[in-house]
C-alpha atoms as a PDB file:
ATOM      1  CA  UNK A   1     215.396  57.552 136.246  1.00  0.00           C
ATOM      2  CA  UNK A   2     215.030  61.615 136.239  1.00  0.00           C
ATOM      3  CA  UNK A   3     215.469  61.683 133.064  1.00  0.00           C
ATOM      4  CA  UNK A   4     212.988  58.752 132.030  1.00  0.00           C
ATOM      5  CA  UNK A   5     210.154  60.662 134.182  1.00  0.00           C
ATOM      6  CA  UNK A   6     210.811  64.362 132.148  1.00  0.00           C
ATOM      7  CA  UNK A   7     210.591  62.359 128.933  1.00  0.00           C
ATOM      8  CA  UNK A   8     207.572  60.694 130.182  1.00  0.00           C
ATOM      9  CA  UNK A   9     205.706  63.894 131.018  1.00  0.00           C
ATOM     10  CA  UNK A  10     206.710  65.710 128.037  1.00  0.00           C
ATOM     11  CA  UNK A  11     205.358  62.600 125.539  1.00  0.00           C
ATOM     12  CA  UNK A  12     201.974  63.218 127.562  1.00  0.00           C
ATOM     13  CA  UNK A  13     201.975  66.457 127.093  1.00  0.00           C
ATOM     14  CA  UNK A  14     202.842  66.657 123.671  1.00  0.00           C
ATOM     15  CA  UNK A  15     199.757  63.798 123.062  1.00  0.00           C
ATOM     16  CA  UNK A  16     197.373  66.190 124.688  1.00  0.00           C
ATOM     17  CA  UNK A  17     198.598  68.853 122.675  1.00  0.00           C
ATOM     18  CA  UNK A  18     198.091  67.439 119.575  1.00  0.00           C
ATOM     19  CA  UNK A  19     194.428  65.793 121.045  1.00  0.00           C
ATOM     20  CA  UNK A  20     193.561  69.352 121.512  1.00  0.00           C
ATOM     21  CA  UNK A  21     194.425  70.486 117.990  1.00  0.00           C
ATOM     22  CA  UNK A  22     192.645  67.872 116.240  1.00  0.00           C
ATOM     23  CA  UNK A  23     189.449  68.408 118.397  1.00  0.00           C
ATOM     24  CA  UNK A  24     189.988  72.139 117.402  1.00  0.00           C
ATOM     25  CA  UNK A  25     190.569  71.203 113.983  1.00  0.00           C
ATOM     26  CA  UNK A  26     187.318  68.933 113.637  1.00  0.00           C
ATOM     27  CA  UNK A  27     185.451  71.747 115.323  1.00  0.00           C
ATOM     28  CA  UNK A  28     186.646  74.720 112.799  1.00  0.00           C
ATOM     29  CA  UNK A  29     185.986  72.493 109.940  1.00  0.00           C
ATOM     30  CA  UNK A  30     181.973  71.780 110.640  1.00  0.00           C
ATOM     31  CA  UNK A  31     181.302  74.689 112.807  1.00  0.00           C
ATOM     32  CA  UNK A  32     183.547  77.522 112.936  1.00  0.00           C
ATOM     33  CA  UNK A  33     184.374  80.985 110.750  1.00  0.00           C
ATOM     34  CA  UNK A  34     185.718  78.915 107.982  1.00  0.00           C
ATOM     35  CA  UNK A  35     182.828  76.662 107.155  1.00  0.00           C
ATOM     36  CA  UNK A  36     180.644  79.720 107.373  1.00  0.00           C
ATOM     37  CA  UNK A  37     182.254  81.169 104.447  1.00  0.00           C
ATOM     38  CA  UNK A  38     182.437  77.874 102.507  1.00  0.00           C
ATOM     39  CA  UNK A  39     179.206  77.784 102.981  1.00  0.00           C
ATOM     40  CA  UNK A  40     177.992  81.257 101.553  1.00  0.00           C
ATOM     41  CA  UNK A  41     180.664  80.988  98.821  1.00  0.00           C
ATOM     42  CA  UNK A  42     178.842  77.902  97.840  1.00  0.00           C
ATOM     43  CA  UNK A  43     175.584  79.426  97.949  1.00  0.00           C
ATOM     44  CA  UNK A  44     176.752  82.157  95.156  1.00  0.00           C
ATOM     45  CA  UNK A  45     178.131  79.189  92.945  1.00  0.00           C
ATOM     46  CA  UNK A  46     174.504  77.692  93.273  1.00  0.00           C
ATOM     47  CA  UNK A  47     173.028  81.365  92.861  1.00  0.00           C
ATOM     48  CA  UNK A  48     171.215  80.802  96.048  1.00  0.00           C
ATOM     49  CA  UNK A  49     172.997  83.680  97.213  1.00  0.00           C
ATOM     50  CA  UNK A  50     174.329  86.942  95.692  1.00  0.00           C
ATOM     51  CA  UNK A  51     177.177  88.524  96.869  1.00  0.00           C
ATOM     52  CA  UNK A  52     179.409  91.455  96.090  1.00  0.00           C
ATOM     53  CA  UNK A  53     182.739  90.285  94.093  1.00  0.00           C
ATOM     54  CA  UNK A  54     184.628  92.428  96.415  1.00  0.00           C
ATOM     55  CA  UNK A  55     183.795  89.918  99.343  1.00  0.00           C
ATOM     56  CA  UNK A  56     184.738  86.877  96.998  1.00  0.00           C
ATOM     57  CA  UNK A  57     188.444  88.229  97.068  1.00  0.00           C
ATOM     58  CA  UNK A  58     190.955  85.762  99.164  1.00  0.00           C
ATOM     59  CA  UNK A  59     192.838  88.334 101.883  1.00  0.00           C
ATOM     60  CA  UNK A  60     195.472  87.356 104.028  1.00  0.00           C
ATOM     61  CA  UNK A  61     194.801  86.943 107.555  1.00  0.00           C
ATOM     62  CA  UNK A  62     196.441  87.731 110.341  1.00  0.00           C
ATOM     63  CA  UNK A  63     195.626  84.168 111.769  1.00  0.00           C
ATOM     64  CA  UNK A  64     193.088  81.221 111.426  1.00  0.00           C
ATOM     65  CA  UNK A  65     191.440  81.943 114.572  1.00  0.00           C
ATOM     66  CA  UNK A  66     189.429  84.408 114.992  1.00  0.00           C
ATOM     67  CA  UNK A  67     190.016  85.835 118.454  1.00  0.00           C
ATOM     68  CA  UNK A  68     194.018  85.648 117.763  1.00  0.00           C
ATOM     69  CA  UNK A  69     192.694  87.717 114.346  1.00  0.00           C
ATOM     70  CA  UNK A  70     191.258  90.183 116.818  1.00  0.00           C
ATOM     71  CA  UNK A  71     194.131  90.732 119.272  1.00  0.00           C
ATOM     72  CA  UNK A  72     196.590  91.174 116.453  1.00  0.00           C
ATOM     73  CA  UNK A  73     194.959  93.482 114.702  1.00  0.00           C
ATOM     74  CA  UNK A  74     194.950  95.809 117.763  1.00  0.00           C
ATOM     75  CA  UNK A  75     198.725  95.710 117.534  1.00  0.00           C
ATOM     76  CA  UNK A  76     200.072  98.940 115.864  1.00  0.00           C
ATOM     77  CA  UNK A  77     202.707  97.767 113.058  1.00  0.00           C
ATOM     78  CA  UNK A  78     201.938  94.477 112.481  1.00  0.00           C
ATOM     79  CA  UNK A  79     200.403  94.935 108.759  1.00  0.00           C
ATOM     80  CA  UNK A  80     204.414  95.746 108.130  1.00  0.00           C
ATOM     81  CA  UNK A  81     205.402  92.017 109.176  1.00  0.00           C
ATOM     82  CA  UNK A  82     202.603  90.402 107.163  1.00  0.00           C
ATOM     83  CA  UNK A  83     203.836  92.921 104.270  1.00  0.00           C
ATOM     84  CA  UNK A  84     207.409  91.415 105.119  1.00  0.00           C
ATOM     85  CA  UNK A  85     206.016  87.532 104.782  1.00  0.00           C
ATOM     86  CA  UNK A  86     204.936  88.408 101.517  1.00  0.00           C
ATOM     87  CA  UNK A  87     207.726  90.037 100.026  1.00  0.00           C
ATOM     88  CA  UNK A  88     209.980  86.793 101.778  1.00  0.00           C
ATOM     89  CA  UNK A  89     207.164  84.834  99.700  1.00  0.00           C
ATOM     90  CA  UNK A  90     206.439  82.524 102.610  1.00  0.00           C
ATOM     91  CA  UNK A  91     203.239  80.838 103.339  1.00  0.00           C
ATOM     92  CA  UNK A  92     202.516  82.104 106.901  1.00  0.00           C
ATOM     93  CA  UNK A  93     200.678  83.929 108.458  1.00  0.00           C
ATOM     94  CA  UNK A  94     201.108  86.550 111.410  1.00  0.00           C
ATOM     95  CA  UNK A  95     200.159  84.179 113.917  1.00  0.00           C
ATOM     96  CA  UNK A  96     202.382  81.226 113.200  1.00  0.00           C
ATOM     97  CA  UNK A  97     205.564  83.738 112.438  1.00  0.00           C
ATOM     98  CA  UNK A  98     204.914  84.653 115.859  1.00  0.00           C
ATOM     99  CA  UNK A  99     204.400  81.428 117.147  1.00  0.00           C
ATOM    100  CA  UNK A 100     207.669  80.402 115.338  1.00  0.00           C
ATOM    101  CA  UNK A 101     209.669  83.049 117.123  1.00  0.00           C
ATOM    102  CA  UNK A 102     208.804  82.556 120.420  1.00  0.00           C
ATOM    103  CA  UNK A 103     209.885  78.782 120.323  1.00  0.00           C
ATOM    104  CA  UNK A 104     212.977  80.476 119.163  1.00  0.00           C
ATOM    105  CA  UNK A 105     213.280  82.423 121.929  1.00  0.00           C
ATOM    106  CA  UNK A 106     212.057  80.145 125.020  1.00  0.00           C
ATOM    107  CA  UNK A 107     212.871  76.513 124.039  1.00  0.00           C
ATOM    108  CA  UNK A 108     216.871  77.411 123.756  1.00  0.00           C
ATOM    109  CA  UNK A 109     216.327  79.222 127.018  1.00  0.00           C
ATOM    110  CA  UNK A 110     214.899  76.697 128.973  1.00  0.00           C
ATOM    111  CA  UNK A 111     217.719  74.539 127.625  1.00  0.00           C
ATOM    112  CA  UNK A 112     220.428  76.876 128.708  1.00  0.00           C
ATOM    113  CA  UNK A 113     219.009  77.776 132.162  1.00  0.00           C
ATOM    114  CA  UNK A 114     218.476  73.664 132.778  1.00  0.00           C
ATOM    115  CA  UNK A 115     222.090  73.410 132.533  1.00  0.00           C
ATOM    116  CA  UNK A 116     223.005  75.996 134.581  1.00  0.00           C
ATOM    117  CA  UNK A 117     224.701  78.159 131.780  1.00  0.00           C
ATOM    118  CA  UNK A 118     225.085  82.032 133.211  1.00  0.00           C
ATOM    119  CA  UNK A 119     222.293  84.760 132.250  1.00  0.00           C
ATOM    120  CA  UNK A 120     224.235  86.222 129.415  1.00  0.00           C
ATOM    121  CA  UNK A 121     224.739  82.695 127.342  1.00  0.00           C
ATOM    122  CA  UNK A 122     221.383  81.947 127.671  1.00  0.00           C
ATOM    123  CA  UNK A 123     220.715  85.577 126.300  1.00  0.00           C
ATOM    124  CA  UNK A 124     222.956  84.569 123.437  1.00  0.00           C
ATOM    125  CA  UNK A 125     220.938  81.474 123.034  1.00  0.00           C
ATOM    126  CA  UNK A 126     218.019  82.608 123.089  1.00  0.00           C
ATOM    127  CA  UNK A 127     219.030  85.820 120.448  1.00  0.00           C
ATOM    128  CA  UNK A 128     220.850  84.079 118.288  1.00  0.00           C
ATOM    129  CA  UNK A 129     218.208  81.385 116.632  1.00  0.00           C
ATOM    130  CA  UNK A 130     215.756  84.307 116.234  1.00  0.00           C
ATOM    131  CA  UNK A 131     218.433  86.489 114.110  1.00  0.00           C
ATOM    132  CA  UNK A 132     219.565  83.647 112.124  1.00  0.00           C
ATOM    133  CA  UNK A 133     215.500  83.242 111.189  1.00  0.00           C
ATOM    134  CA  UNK A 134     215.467  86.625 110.355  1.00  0.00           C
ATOM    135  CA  UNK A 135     218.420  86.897 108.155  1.00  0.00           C
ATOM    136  CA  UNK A 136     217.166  83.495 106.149  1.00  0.00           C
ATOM    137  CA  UNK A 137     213.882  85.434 105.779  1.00  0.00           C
ATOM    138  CA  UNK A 138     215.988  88.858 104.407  1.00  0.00           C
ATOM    139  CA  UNK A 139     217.989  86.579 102.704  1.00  0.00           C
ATOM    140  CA  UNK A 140     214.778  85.187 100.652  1.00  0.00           C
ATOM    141  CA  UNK A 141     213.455  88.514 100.247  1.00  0.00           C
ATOM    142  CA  UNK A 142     216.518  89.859  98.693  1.00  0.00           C
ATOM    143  CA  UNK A 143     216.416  86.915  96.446  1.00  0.00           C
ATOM    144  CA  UNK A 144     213.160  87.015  95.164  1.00  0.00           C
ATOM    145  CA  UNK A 145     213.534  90.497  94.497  1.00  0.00           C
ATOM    146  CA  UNK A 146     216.053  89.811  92.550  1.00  0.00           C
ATOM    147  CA  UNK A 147     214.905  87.447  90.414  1.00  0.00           C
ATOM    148  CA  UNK A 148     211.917  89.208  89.617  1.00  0.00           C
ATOM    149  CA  UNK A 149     214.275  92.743  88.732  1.00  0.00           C
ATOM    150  CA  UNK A 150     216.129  90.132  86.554  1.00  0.00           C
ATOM    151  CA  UNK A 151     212.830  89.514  84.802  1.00  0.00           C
ATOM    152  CA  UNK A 152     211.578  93.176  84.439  1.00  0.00           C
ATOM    153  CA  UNK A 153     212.582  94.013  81.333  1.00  0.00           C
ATOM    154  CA  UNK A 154     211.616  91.409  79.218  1.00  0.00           C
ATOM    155  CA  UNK A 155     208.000  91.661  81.221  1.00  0.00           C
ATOM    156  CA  UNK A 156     207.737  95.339  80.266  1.00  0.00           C
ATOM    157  CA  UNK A 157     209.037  94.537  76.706  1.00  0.00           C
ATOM    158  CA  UNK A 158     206.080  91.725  76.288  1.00  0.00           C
ATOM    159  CA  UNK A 159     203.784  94.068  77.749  1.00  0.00           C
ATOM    160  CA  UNK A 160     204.933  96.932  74.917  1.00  0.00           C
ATOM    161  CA  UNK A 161     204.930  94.178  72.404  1.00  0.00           C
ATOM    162  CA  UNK A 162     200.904  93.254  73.387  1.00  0.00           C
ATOM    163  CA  UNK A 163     199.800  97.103  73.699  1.00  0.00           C
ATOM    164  CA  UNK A 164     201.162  97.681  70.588  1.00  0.00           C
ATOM    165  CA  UNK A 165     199.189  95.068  68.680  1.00  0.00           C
ATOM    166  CA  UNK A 166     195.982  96.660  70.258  1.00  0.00           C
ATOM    167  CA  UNK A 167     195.167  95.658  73.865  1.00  0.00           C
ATOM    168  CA  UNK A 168     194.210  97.079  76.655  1.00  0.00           C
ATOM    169  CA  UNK A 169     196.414  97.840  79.808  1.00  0.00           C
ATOM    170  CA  UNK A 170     195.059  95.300  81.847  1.00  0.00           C
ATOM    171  CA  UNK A 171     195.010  92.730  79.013  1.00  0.00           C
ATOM    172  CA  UNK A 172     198.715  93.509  78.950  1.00  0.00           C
ATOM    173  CA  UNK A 173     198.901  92.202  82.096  1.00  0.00           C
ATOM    174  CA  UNK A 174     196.928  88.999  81.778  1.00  0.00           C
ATOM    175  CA  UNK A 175     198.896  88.591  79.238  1.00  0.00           C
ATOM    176  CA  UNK A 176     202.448  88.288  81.302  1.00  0.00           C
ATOM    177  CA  UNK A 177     200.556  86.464  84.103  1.00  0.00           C
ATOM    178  CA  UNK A 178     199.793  83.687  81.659  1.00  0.00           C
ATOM    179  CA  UNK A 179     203.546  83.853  79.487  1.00  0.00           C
ATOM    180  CA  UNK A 180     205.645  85.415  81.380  1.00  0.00           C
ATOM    181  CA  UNK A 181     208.695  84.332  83.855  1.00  0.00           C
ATOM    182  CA  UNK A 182     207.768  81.976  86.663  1.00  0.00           C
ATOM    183  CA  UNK A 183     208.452  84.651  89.583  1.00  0.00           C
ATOM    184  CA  UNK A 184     206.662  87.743  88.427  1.00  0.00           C
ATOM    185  CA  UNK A 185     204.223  86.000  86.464  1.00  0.00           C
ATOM    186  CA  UNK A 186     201.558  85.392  89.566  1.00  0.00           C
ATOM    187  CA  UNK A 187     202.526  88.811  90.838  1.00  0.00           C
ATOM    188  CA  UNK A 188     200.931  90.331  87.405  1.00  0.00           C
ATOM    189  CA  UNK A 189     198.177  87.547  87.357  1.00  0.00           C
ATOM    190  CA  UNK A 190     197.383  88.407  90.898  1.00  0.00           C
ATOM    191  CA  UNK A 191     197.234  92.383  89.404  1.00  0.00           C
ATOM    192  CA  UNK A 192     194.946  91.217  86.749  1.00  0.00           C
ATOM    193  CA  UNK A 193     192.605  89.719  89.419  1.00  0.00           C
ATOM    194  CA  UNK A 194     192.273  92.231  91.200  1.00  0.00           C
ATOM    195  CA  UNK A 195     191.293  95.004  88.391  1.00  0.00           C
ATOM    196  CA  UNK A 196     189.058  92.173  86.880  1.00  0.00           C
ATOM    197  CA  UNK A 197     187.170  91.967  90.424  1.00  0.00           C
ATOM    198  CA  UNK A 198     186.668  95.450  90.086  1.00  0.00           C
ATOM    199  CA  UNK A 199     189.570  97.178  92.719  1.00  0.00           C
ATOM    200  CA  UNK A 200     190.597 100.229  90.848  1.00  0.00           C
ATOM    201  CA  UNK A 201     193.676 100.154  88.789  1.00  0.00           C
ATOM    202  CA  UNK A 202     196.093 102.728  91.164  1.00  0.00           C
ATOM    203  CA  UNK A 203     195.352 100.080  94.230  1.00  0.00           C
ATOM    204  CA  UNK A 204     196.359  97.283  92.052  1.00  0.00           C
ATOM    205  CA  UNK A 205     199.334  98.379  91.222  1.00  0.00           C
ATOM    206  CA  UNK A 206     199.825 100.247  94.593  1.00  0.00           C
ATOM    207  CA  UNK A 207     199.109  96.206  96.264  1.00  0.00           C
ATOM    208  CA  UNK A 208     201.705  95.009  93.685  1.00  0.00           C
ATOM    209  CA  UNK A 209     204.409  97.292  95.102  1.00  0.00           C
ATOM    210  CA  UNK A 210     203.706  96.294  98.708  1.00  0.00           C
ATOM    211  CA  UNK A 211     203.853  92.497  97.346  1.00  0.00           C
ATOM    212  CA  UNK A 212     207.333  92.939  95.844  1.00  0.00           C
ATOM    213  CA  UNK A 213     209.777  95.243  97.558  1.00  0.00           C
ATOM    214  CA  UNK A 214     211.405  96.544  94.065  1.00  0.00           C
ATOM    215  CA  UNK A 215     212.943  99.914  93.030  1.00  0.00           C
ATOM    216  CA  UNK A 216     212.703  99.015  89.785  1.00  0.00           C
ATOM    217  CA  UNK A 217     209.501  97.627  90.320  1.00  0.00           C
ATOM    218  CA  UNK A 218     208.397 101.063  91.433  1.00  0.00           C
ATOM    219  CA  UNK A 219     209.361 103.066  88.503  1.00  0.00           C
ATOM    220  CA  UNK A 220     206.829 100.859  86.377  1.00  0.00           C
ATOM    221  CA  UNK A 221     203.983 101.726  88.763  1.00  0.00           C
ATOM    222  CA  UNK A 222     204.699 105.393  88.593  1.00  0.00           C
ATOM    223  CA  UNK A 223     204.805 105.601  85.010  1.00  0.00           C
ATOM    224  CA  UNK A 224     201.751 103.411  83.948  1.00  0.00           C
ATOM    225  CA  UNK A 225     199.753 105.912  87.045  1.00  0.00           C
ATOM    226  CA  UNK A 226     201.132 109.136  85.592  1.00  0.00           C
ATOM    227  CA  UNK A 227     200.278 107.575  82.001  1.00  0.00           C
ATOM    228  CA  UNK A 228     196.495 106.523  82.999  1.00  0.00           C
ATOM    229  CA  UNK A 229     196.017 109.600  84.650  1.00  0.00           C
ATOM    230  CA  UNK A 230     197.642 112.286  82.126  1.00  0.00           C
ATOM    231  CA  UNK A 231     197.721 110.175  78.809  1.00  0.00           C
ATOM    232  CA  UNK A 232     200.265 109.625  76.449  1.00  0.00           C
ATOM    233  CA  UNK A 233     201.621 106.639  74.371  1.00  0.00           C
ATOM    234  CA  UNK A 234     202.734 103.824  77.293  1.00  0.00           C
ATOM    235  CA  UNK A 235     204.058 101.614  74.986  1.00  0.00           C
ATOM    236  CA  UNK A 236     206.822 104.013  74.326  1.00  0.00           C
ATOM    237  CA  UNK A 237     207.572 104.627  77.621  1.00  0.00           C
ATOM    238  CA  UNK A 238     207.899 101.213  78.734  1.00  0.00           C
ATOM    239  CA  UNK A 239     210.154 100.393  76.333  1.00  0.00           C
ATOM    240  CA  UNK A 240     212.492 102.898  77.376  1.00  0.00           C
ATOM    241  CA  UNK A 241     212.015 101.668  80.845  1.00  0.00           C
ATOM    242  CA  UNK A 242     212.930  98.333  80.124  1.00  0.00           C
ATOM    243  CA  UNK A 243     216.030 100.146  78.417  1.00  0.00           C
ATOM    244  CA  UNK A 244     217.094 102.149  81.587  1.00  0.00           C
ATOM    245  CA  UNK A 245     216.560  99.069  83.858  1.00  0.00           C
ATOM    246  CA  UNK A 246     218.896  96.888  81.618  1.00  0.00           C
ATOM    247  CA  UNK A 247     221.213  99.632  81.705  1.00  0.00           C
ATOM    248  CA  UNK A 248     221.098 100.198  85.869  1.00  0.00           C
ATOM    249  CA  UNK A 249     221.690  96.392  85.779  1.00  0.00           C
ATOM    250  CA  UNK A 250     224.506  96.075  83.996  1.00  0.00           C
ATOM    251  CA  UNK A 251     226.115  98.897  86.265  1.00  0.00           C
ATOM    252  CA  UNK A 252     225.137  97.171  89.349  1.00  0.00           C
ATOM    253  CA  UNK A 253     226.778  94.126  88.436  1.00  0.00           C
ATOM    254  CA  UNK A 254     229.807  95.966  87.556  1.00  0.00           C
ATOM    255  CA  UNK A 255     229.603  97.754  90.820  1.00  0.00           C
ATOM    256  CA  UNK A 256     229.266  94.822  92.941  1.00  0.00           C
ATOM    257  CA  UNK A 257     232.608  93.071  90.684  1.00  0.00           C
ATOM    258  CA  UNK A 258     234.019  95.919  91.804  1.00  0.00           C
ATOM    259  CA  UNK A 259     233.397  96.264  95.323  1.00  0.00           C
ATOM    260  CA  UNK A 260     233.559  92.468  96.126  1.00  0.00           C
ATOM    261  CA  UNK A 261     236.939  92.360  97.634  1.00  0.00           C
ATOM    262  CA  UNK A 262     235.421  95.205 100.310  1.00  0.00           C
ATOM    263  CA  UNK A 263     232.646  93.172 101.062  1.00  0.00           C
ATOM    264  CA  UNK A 264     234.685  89.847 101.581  1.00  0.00           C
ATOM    265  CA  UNK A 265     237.222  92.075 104.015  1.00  0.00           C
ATOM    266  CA  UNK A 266     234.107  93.468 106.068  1.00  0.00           C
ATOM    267  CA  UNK A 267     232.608  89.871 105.997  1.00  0.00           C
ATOM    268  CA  UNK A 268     236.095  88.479 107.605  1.00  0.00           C
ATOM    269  CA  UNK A 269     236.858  91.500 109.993  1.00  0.00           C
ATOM    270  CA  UNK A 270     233.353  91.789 111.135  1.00  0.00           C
ATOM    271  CA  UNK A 271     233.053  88.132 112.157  1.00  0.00           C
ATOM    272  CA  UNK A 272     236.569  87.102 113.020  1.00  0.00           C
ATOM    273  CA  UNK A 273     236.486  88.719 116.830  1.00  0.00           C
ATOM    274  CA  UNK A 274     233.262  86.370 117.296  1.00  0.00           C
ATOM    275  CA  UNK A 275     235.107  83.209 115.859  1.00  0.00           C
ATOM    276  CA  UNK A 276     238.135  83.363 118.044  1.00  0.00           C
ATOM    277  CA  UNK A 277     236.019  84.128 121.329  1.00  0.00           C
ATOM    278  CA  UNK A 278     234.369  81.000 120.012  1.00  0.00           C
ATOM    279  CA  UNK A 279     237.386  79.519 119.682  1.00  0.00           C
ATOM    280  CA  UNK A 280     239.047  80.741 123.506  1.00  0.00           C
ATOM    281  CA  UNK A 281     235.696  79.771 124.822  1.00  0.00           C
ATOM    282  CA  UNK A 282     236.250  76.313 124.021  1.00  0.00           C
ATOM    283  CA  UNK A 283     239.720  75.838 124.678  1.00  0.00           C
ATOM    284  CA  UNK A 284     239.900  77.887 127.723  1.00  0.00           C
ATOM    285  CA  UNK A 285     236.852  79.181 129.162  1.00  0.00           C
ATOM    286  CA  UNK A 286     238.173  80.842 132.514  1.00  0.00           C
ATOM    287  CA  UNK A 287     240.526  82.721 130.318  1.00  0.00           C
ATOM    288  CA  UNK A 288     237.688  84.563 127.849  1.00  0.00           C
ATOM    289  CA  UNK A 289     235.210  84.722 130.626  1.00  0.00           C
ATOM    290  CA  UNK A 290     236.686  87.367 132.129  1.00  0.00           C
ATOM    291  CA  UNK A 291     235.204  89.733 129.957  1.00  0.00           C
ATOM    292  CA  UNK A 292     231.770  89.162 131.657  1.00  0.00           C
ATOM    293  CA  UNK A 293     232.616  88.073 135.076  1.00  0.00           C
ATOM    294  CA  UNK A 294     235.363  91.010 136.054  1.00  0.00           C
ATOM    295  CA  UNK A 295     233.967  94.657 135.939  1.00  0.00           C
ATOM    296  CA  UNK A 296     237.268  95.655 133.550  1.00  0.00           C
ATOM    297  CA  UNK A 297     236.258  93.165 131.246  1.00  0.00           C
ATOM    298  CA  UNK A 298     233.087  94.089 130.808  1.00  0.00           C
ATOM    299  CA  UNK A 299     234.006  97.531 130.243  1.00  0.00           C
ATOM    300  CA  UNK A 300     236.479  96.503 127.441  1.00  0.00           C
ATOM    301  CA  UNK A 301     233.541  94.065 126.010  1.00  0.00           C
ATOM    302  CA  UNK A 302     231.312  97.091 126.110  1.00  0.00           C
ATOM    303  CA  UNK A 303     233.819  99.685 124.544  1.00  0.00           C
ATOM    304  CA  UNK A 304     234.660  96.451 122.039  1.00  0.00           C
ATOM    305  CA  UNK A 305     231.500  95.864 120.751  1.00  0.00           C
ATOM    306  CA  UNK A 306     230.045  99.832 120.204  1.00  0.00           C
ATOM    307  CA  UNK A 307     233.740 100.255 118.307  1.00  0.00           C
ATOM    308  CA  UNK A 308     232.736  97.163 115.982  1.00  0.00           C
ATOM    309  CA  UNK A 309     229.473  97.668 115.401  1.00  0.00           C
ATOM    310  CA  UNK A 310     230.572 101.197 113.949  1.00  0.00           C
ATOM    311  CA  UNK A 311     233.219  99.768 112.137  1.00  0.00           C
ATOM    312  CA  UNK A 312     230.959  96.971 110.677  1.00  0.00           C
ATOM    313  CA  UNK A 313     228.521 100.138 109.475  1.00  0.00           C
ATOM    314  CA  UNK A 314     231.375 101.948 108.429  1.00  0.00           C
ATOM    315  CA  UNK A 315     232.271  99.567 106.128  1.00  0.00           C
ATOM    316  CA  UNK A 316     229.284  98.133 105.145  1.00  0.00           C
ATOM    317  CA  UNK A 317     228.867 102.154 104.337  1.00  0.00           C
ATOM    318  CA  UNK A 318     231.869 102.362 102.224  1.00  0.00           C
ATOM    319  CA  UNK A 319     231.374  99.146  99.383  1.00  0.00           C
ATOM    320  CA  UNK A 320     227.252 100.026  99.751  1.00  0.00           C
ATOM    321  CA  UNK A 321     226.614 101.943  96.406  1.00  0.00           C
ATOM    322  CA  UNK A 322     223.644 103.355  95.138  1.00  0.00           C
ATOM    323  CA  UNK A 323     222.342 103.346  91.710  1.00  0.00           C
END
């Protein structure tokens, strides 16, 4: 019967919620900040209006509502995690990641504390969703970096190719946002648009690094400034940079051959202390939880845990190498 009434109440509540959201929803559509600029942006299409093509741009905001817009903004930092969502390549914006992370945080603590679990599991339980969001996030920035390093070369090589048979930098780059790879191609279309809507070539390509987190990526930006400021023949030189990209490639690869018997040795020393205490936990939990409920053991955990986490950098130190 307890159970029945929290159900009850937390069906109610989750109909009001979503009551409330569609009566927000209706009202941003027809009246709010949104249908404002629908509006004007339909004027210019009509020409009842005229309007700088700056304003015309799309930006990312920090949220759909404007007061949340507002706060956020006062927050120092947080252009760095919309910067992160971008380079992840996710769809969200500042305001939902947040939201996201603090049902990350409270729900599994609620849950935790209802069952009367002590402080420290429901700190785990709380921690732990939040870092495994985190490391799928890295884990999709790392991969759409490298994907779009993979693609590099043959981009800079088409874009050699085009200047070579007479076009213009920036028609160079129209040109790989329309036939180049699927990944960097609406990077370099998104470059295009911007120079074409009149932002100035060096914040282009200085929006294009923030978009894609690339070293390699970076070495093209600095080269096609130095060139536009200073002159010189850029088909030339981006042709040898697709050369010395291929060429750190290759070496990377071999490197990480190499050094993949060191990573899978950090990878099973680094998480095999947390498996068994997973393991002793289950099978005999007054036996492991005396490393949080006697003062010794919480010493030892304490002295444990600094000793692996500078192991775990040690080693993730020793088969990290830098081309």
């Amino acid at each position: 019967m307890y159970w029945n009434s929290i159900g009850f109440v937390c069906l109610i509540l989750i109909a009001v919620g979503l009551f409330a959201i569609g009566i927000f929803r209706i009202w941003s559509d027809y009246w709010g900040a949104n249908a404002a600029t629908i509006q004007a942006r339909l004027r210019v299409i009509t020409g009842d209006l005229h309007l700088d093509s700056r304003t015309l741009m799309k930006t990312r905001m920090l949220s759909r509502v404007r007061w949340i817009e507002v706060l956020l903004q006062k927050i120092p930092r947080i252009d760095a995690v919309d910067i992160f969502l971008t380079q992840a390549g996710i769809k969200m914006n500042v305001s939902a990641f947040i939201t996201r992370c603090a049902m990350l945080v409270f729900i599994p603590m609620a849950f935790s504390a209802s069952l009367g679990f002590s402080t420290i599991f429901q700190l785990i339980y709380s921690v732990t969703p939040v870092a495994i969001w985190f490391a799928y996030l890295q884990h999709k920035r790392r991969q759409r970096v490298l994907r779009i390093e993979a693609q590099l070369p043959d981009t800079l090589d088409l874009m050699a190719r085009a200047m070579q048979a007479g076009h213009a930098f920036s028609s160079a780059l129209l040109i790989v946002g329309s036939e180049g790879a699927p990944h960097i191609r609406t990077e370099f279309q998104t470059t295009f648009d911007e120079i074409n809507f009149g932002i100035s070539t060096e914040t282009a390509l200085h929006h294009l690094t923030q978009r894609v987190a690339s070293r390699d990526l970076r070495f093209f930006v600095v080269a096609a400034l130095i060139q536009l400021e200073t002159g010189g023949n850029l088909t030339e030189i981006l042709k040898s940079l697709a050369g010395l990209i291929r060429d750190r490639q290759r070496i990377a690869g071999s490197v990480r051959v190499l050094s993949a018997e060191g990573r899978l040795s950090a990878w099973i020393l680094g998480g095999l202390p947390f498996a068994i205490a997973a393991v002793l936990g289950i099978v005999n939990p007054e036996f492991i939880s005396k490393l949080w409920t006697e003062p010794l053991g919480i010493r030892m955990l304490q002295i444990s845990l600094t000793l692996m986490g500078f192991g775990i950098w040690w080693m993730w130190r020793m088969v990290r190498v830098r081309i």
